[in-house]
PDB file of N, CA and C in Angstrom:
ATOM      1  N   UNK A   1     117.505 -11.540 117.115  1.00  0.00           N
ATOM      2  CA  UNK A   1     118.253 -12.202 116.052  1.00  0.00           C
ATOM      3  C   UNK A   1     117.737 -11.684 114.713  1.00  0.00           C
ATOM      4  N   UNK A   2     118.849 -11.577 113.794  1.00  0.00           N
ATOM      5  CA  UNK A   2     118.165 -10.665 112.460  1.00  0.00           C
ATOM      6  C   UNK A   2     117.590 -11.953 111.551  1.00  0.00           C
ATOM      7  N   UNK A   3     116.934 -11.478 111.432  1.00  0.00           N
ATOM      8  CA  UNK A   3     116.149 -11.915 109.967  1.00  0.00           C
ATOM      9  C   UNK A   3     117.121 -12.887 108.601  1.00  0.00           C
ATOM     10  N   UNK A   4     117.075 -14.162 108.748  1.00  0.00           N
ATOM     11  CA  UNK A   4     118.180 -14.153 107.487  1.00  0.00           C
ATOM     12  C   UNK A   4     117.970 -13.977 106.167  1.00  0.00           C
ATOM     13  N   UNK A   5     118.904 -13.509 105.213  1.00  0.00           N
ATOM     14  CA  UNK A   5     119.096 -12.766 104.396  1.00  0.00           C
ATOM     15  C   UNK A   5     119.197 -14.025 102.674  1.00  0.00           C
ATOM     16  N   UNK A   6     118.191 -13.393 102.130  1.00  0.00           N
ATOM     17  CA  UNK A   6     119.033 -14.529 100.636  1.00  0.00           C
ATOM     18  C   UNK A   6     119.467 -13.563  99.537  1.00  0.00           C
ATOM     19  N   UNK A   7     120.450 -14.232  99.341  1.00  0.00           N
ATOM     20  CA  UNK A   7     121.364 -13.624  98.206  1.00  0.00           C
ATOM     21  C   UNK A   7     121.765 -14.631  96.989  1.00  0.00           C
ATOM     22  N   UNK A   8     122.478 -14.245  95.782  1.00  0.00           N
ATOM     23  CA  UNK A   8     122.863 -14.742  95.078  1.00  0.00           C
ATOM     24  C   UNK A   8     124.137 -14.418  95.022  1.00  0.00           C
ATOM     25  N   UNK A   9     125.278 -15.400  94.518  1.00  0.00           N
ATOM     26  CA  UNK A   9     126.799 -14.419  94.461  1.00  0.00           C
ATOM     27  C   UNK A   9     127.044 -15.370  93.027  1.00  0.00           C
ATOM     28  N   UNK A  10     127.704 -14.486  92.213  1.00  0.00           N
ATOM     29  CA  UNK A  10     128.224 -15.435  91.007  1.00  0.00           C
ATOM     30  C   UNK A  10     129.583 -15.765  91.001  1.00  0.00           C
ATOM     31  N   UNK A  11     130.254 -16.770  90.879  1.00  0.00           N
ATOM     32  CA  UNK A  11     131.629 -17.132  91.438  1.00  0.00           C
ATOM     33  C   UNK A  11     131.960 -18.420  90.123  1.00  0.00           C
ATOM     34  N   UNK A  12     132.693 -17.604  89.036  1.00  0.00           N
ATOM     35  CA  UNK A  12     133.368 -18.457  87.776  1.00  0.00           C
ATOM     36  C   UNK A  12     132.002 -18.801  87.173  1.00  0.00           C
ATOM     37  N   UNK A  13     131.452 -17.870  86.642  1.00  0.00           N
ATOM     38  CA  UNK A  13     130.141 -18.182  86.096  1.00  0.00           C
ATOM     39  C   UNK A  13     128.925 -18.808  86.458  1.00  0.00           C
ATOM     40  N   UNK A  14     128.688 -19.270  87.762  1.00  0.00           N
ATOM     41  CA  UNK A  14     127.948 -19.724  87.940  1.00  0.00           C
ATOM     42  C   UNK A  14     127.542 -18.835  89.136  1.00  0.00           C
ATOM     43  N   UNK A  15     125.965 -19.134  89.435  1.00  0.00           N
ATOM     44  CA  UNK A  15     125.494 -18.686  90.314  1.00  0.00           C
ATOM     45  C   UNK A  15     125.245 -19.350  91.527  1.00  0.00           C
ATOM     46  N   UNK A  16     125.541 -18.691  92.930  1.00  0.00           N
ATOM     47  CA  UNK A  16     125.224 -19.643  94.030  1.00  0.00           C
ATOM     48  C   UNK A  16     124.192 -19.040  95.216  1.00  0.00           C
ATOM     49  N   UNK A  17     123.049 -19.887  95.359  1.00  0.00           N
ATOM     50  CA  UNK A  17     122.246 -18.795  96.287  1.00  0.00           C
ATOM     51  C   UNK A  17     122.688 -19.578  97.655  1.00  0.00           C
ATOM     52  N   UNK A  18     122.506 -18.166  98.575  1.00  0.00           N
ATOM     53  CA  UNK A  18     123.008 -18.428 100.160  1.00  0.00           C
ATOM     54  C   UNK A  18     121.798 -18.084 101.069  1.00  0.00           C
ATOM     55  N   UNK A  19     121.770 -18.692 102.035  1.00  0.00           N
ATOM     56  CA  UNK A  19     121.164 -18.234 102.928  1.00  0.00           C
ATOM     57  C   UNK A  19     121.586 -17.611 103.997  1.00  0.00           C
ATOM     58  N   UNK A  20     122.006 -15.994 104.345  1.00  0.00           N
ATOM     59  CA  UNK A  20     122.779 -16.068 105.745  1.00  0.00           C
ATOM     60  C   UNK A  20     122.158 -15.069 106.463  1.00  0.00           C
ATOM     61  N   UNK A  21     123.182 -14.840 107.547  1.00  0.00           N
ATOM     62  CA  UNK A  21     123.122 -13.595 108.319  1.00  0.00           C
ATOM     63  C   UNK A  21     122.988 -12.318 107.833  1.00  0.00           C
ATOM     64  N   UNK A  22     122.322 -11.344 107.888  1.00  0.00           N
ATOM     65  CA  UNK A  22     122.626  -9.796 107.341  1.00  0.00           C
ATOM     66  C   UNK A  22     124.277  -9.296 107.659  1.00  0.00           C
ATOM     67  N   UNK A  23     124.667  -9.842 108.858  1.00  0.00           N
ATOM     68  CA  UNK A  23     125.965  -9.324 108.928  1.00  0.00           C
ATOM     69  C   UNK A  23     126.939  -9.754 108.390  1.00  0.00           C
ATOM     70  N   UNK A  24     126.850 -10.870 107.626  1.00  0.00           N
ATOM     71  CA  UNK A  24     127.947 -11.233 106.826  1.00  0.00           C
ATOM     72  C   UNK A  24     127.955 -11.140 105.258  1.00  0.00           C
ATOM     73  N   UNK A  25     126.640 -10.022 104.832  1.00  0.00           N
ATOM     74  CA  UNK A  25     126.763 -10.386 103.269  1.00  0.00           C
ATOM     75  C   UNK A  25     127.693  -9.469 102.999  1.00  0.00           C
ATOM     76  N   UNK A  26     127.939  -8.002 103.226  1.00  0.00           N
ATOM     77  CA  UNK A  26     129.260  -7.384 103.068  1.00  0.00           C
ATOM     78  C   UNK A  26     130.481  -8.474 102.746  1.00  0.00           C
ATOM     79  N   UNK A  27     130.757  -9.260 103.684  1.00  0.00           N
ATOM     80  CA  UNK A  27     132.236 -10.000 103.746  1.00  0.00           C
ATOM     81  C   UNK A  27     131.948 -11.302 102.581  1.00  0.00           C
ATOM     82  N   UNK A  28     131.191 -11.295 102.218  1.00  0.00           N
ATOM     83  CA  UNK A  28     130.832 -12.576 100.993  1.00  0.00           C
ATOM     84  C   UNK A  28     130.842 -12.158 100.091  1.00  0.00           C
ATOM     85  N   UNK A  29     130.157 -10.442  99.737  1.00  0.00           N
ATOM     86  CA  UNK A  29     130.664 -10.142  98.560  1.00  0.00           C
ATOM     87  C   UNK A  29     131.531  -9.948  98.288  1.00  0.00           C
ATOM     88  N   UNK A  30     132.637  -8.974  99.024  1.00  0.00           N
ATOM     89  CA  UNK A  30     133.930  -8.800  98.950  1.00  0.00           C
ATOM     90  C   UNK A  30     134.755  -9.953  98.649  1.00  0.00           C
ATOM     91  N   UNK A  31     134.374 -11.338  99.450  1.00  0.00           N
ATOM     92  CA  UNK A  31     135.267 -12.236  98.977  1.00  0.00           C
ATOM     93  C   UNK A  31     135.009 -12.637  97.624  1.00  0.00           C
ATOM     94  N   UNK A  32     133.688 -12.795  97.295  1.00  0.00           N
ATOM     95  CA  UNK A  32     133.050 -13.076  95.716  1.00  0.00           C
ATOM     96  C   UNK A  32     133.738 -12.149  94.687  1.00  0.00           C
ATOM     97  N   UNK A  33     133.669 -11.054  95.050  1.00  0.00           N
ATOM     98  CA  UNK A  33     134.289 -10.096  94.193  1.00  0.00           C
ATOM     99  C   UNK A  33     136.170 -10.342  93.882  1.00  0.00           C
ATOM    100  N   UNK A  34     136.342 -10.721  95.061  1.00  0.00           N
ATOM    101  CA  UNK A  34     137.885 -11.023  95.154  1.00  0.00           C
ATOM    102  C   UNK A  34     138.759 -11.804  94.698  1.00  0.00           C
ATOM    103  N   UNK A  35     137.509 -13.235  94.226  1.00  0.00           N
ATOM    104  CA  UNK A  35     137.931 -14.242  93.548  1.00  0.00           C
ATOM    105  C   UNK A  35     137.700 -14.183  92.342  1.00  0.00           C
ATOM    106  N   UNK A  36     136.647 -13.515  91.860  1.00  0.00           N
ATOM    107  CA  UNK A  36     136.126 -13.412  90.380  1.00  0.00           C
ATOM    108  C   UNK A  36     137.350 -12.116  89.935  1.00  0.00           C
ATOM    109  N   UNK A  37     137.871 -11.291  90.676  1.00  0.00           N
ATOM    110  CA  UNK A  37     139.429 -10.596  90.349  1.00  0.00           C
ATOM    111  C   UNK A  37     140.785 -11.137  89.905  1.00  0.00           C
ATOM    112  N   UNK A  38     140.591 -12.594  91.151  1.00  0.00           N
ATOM    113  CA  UNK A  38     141.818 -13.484  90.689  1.00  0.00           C
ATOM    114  C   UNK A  38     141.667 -14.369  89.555  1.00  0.00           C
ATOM    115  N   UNK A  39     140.623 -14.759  89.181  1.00  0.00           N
ATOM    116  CA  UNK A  39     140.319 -15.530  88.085  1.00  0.00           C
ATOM    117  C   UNK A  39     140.803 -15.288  87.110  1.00  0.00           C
ATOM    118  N   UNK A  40     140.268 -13.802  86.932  1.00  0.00           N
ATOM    119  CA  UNK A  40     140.181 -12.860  85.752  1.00  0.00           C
ATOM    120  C   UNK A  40     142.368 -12.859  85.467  1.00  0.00           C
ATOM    121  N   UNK A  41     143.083 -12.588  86.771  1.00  0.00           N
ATOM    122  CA  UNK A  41     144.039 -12.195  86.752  1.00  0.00           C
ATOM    123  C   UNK A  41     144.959 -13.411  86.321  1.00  0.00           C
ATOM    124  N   UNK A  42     144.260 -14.552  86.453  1.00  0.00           N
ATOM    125  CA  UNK A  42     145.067 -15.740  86.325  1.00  0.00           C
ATOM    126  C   UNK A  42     144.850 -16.524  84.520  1.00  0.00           C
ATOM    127  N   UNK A  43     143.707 -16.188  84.783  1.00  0.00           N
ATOM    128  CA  UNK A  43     143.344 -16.336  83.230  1.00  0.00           C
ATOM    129  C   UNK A  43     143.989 -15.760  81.551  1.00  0.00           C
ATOM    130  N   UNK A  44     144.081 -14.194  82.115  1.00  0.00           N
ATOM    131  CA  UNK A  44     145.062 -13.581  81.539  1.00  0.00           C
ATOM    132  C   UNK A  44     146.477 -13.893  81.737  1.00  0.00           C
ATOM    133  N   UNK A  45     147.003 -14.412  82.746  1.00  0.00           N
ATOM    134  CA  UNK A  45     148.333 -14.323  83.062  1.00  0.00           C
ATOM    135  C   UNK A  45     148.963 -16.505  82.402  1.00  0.00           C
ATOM    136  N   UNK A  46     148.066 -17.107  82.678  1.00  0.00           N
ATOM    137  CA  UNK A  46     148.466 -18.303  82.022  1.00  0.00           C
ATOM    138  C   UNK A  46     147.338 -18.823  81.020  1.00  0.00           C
ATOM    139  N   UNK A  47     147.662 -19.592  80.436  1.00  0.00           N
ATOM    140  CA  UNK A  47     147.185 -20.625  79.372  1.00  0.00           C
ATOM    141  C   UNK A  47     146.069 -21.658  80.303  1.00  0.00           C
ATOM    142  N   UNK A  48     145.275 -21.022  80.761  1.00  0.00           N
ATOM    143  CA  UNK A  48     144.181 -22.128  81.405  1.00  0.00           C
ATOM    144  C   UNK A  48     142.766 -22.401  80.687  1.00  0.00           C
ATOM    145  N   UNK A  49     142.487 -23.559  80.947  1.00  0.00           N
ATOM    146  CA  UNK A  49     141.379 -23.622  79.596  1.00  0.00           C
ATOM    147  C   UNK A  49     140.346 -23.910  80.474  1.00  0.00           C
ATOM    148  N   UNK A  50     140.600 -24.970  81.853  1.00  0.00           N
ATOM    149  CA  UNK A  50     139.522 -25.347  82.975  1.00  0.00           C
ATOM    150  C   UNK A  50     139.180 -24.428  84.473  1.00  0.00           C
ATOM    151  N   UNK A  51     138.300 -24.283  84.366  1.00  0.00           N
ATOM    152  CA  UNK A  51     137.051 -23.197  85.531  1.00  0.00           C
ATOM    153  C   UNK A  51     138.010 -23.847  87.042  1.00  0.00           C
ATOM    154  N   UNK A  52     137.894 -25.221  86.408  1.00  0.00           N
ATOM    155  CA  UNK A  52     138.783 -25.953  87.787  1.00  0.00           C
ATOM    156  C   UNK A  52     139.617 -25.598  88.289  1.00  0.00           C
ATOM    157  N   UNK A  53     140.932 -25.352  87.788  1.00  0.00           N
ATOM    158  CA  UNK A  53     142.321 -25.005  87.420  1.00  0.00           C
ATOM    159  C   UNK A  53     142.224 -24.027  88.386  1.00  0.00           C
ATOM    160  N   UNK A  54     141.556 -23.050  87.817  1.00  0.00           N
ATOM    161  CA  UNK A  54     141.609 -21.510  87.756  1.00  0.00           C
ATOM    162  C   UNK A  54     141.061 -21.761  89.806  1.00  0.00           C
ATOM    163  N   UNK A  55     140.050 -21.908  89.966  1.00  0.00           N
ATOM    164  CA  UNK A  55     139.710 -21.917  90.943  1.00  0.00           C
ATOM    165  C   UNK A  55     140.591 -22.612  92.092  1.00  0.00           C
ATOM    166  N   UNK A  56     141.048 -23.883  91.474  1.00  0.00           N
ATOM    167  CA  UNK A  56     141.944 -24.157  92.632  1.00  0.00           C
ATOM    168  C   UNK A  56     143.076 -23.474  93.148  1.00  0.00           C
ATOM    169  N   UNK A  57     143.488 -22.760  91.717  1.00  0.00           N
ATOM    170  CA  UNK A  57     144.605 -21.760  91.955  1.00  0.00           C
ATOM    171  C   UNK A  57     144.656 -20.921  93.130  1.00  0.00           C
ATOM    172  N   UNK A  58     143.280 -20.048  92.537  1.00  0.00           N
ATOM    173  CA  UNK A  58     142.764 -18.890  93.230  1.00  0.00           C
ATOM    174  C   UNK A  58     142.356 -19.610  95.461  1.00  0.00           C
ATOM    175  N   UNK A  59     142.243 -20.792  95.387  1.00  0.00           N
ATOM    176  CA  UNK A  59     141.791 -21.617  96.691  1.00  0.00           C
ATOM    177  C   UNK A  59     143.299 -21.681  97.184  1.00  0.00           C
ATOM    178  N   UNK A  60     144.422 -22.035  96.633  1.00  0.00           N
ATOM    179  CA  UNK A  60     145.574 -21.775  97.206  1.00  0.00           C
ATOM    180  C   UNK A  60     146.434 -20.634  97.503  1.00  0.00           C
ATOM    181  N   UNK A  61     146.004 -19.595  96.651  1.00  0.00           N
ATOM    182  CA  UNK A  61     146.121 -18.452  96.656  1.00  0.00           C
ATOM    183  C   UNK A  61     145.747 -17.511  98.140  1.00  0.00           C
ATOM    184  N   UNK A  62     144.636 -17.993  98.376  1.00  0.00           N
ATOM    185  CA  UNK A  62     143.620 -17.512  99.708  1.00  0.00           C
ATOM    186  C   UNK A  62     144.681 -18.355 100.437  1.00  0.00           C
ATOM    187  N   UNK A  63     144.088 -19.823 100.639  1.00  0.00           N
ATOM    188  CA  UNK A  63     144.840 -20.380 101.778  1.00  0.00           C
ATOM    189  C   UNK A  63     146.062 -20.595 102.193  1.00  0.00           C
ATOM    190  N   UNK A  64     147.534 -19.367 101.526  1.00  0.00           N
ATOM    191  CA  UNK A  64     148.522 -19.358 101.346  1.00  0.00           C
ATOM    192  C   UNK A  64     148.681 -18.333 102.158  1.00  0.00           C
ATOM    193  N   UNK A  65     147.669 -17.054 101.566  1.00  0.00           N
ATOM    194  CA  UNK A  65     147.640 -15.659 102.443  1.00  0.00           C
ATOM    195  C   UNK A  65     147.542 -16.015 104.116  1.00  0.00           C
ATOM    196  N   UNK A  66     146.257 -16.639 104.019  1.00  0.00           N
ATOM    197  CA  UNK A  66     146.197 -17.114 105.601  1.00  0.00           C
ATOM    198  C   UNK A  66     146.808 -18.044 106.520  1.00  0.00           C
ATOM    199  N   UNK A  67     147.900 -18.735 105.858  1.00  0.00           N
ATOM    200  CA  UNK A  67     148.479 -19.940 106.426  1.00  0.00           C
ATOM    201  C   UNK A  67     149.583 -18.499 106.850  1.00  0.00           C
ATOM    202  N   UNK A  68     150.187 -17.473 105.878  1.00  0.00           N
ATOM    203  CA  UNK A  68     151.214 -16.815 106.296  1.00  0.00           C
ATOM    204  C   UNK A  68     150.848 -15.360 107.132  1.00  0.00           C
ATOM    205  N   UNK A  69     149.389 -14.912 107.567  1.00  0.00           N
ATOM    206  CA  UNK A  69     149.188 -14.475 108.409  1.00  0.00           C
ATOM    207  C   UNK A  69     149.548 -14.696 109.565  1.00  0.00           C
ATOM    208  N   UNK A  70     149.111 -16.231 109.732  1.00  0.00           N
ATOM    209  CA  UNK A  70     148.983 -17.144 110.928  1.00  0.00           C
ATOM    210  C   UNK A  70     150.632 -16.674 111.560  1.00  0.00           C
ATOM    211  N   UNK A  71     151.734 -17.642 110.605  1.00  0.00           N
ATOM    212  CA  UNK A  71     152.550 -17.853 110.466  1.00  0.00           C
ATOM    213  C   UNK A  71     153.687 -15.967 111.250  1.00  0.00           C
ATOM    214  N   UNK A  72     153.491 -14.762 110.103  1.00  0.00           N
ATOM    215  CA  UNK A  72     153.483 -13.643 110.931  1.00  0.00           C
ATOM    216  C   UNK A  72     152.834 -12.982 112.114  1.00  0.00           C
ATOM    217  N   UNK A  73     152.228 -13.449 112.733  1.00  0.00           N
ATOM    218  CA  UNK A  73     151.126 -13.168 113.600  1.00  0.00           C
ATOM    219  C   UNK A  73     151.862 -14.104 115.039  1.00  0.00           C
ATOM    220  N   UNK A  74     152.320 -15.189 114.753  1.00  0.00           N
ATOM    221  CA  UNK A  74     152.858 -16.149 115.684  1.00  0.00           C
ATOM    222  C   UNK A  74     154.416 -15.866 116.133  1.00  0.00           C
ATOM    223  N   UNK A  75     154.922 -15.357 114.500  1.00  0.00           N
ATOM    224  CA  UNK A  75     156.088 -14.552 114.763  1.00  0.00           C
ATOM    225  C   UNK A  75     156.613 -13.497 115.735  1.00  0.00           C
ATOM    226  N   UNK A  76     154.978 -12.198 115.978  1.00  0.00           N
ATOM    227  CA  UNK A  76     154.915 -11.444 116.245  1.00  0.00           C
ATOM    228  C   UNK A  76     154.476 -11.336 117.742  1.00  0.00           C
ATOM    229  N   UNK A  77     154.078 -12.499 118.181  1.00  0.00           N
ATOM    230  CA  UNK A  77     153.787 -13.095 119.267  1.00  0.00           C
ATOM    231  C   UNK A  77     154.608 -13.421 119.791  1.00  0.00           C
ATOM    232  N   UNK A  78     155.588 -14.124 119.361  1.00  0.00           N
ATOM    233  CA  UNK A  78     156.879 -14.649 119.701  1.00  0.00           C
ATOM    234  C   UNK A  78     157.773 -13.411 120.265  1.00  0.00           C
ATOM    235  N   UNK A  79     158.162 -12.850 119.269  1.00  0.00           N
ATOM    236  CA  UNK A  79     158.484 -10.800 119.218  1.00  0.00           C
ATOM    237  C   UNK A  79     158.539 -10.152 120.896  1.00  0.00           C
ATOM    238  N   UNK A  80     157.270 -10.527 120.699  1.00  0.00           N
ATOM    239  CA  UNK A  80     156.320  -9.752 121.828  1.00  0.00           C
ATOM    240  C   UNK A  80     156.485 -10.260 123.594  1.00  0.00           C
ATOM    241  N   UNK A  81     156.862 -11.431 123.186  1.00  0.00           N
ATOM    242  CA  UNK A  81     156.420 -12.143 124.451  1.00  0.00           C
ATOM    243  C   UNK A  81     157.872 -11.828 125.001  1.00  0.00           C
ATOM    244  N   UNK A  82     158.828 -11.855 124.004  1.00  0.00           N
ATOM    245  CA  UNK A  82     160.438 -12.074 124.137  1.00  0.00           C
ATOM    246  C   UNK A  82     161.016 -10.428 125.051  1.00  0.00           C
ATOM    247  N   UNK A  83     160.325  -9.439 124.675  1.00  0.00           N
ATOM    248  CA  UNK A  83     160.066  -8.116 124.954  1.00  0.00           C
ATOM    249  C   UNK A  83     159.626  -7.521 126.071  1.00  0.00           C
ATOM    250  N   UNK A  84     158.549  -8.450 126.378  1.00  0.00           N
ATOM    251  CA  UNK A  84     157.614  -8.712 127.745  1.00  0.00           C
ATOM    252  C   UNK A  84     158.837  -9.719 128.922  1.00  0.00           C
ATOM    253  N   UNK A  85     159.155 -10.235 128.864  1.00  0.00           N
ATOM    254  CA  UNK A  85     159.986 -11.246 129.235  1.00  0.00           C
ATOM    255  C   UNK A  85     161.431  -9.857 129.921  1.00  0.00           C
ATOM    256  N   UNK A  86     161.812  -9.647 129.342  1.00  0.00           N
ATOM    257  CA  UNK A  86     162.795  -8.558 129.479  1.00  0.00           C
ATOM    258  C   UNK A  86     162.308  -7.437 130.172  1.00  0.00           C
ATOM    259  N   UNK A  87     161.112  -7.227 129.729  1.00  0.00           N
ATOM    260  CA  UNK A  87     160.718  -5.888 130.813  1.00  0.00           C
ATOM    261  C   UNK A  87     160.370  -6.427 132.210  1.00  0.00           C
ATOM    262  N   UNK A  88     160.146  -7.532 132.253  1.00  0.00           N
ATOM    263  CA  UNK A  88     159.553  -8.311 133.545  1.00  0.00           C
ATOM    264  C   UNK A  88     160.820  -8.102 134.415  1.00  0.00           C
ATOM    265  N   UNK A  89     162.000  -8.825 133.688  1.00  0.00           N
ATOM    266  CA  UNK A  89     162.940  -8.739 134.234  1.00  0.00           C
ATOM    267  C   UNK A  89     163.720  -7.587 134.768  1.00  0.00           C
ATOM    268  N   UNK A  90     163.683  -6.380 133.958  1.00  0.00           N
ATOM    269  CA  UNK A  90     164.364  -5.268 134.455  1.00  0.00           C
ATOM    270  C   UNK A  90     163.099  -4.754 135.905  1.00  0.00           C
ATOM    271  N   UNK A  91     162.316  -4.913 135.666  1.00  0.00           N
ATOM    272  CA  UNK A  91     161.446  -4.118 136.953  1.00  0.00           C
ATOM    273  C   UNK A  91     161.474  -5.032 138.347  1.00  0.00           C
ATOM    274  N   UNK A  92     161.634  -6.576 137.876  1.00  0.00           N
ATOM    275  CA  UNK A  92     161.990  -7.506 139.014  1.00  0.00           C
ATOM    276  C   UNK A  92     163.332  -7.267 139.451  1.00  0.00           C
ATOM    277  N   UNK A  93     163.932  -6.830 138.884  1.00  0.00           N
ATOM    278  CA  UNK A  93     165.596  -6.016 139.353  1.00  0.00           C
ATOM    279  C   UNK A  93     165.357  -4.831 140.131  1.00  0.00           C
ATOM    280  N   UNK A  94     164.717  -3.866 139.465  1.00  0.00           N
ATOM    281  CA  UNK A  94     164.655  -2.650 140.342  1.00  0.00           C
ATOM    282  C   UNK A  94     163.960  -2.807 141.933  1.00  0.00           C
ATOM    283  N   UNK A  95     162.551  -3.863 141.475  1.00  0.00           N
ATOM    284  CA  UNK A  95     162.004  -3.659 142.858  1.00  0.00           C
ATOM    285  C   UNK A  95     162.703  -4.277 144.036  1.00  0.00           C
ATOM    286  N   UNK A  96     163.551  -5.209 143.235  1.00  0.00           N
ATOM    287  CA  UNK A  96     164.777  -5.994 144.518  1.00  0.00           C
ATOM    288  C   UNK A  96     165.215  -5.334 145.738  1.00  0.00           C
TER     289      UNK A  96
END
């Protein structure tokens, strides 16, 4: 088991120290980095005066992406299965 790792990430000015895995600080910064992008992008783009605002934005923003992953992903499943279903059927014909 690795060694865990401390870091700091700064997220809307403030600083937050973590304690984790080595294998996940890659994916924490990236997300740290990702949000301190949207901030920046939302800040410029409306009239926001609260850290709050901004962040909750950016929290629906994320959990919008992933609700409609889900959402295409289930689609695609659906797709798939419908496809599978049909091939079942033509080869249960032939082997008749």
């Amino acid at each position: 088991m690795a060694e865990p790792l401390k870091i700091k990430l700064s997220i809307a000015d403030r600083v937050y120290p973590l304690t984790i895995n080595p294998s996940q600080e890659e994916g924490l910064r990236l997300a740290a980095k990702k949000i301190e992008e949207m901030i920046k992008k939302f800040e410029q783009s409306y009239a926001v005066r609260d850290k709050q605002d901004v962040l909750a934005m950016c929290a629906l923003q994320f959990a919008a992406q992933v609700e409609q992953k889900q959402i295409d992903k289930s689609s695609d499943t659906q797709e798939t299965e419908a496809k599978l279903k049909v091939l079942d059927r033509l080869l249960q014909a032939q082997l008749s």
